[in-house]
Every structure is written in C-alpha cells, then in structure tokens.
Protein backbone atom coordinates (compact mmCIF):
# COMPACT_ATOMS: atom_id res chain seq x y z
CA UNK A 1 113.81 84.24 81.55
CA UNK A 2 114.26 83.22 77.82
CA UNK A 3 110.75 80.56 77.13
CA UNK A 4 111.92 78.03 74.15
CA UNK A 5 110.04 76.66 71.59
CA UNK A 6 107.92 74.25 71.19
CA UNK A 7 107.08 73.79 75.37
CA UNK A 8 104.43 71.55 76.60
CA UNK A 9 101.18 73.52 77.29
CA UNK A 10 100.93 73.96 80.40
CA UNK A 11 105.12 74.70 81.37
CA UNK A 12 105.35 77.51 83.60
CA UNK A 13 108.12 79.71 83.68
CA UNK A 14 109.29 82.19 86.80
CA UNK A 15 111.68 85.42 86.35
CA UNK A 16 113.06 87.01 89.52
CA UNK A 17 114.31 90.37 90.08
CA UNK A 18 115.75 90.89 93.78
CA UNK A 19 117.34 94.39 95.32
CA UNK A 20 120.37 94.38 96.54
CA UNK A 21 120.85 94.00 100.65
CA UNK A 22 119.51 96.62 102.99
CA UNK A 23 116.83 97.77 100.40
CA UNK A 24 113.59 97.53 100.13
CA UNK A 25 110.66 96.56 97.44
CA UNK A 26 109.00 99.47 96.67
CA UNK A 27 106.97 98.07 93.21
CA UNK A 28 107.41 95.92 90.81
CA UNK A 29 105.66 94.40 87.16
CA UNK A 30 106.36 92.19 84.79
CA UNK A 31 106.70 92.17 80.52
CA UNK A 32 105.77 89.03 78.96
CA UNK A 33 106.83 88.94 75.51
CA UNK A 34 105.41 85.74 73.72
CA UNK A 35 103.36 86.99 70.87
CA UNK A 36 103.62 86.88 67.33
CA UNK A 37 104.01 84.55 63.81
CA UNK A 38 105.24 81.55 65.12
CA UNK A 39 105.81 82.11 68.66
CA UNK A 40 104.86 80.86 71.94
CA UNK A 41 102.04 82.09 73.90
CA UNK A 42 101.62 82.55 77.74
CA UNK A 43 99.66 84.05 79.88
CA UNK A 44 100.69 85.51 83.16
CA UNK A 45 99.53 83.29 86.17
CA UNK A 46 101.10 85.39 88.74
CA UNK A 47 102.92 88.48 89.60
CA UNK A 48 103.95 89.13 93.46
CA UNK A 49 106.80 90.28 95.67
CA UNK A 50 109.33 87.80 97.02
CA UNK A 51 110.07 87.92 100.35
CA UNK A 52 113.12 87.07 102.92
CA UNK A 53 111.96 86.24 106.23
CA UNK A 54 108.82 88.69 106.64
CA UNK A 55 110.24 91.76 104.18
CA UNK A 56 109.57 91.97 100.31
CA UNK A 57 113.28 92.05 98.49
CA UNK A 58 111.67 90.95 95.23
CA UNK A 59 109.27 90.53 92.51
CA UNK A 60 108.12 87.35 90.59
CA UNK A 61 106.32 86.94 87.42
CA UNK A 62 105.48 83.37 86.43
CA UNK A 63 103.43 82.74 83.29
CA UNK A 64 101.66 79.02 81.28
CA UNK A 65 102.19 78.41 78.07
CA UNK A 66 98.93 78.03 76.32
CA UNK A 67 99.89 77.81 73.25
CA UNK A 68 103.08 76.06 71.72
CA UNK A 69 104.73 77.47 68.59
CA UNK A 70 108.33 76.82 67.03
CA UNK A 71 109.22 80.37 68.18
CA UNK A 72 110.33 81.52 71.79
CA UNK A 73 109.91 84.22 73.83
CA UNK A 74 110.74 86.18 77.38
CA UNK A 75 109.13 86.80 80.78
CA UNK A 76 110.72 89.70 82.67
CA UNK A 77 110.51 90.61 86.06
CA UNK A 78 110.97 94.34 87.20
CA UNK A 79 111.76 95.82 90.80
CA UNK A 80 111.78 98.90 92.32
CA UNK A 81 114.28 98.94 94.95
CA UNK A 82 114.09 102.40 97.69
C-alpha cells in the first residue's frame, strides 16, 4: 500500500496479502518503508493473519503515521502460503 504525503497524524494504513484457495497461512511479516529526508513516518500498530471463516488465508500489516512529511512511503504485507 503506497502512504502519500503529507497524511494527518494519526491515518492508518492496512496492506493485505491473501493465498490463493485451498492453501494455507503458514507465516507472514510485514516491511514498512517510511523513513528518510522528507518522508513520512509510521509505526507499525499491527501485524496478524487474516482469516476466512475459522482458517488463516492471510496476513495484515497496518501502521499510524506519526509523523507527516511531504514525502511518501509503503507498507507491505508478506505471506507464506503451504
């Protein structure tokens, strides 16, 4: 999920990765990318799997922006699908 500039502290953003039907979750992680001259800063609030019905088929990552900069940045969700 692409974070643009300038957000109101305080905006949370979710990414979502998801395996494809008849697998299951066997990890997942997240990669938060929001650091640097002029960029915005988050921190991750949350990272957990997703679920349909009672079985994981996910992963979320949701992060804050604390601080708010011109300058972007990305929250990526990961999955690892067995």
């Amino acid at each position: 999920m692409t974070i643009a500039g300038n957000e109101t502290i305080g905006t949370t953003h979710t990414a979502t990765a998801t395996c494809t039907t008849g697998k299951a979750i066997s990890g997942g992680g997240t990669v938060a990318v929001t650091s640097g001259t002029g960029k915005e800063m988050a921190a991750l609030s949350e990272s957990k799997p997703t679920t349909t019905g009672t079985n994981p088929t996910g992963w979320s990552a949701t992060s804050i922006t604390v601080v708010s900069n011109p300058g972007g940045g990305t929250v990526t969700a990961y999955v690892v699908c067995g």
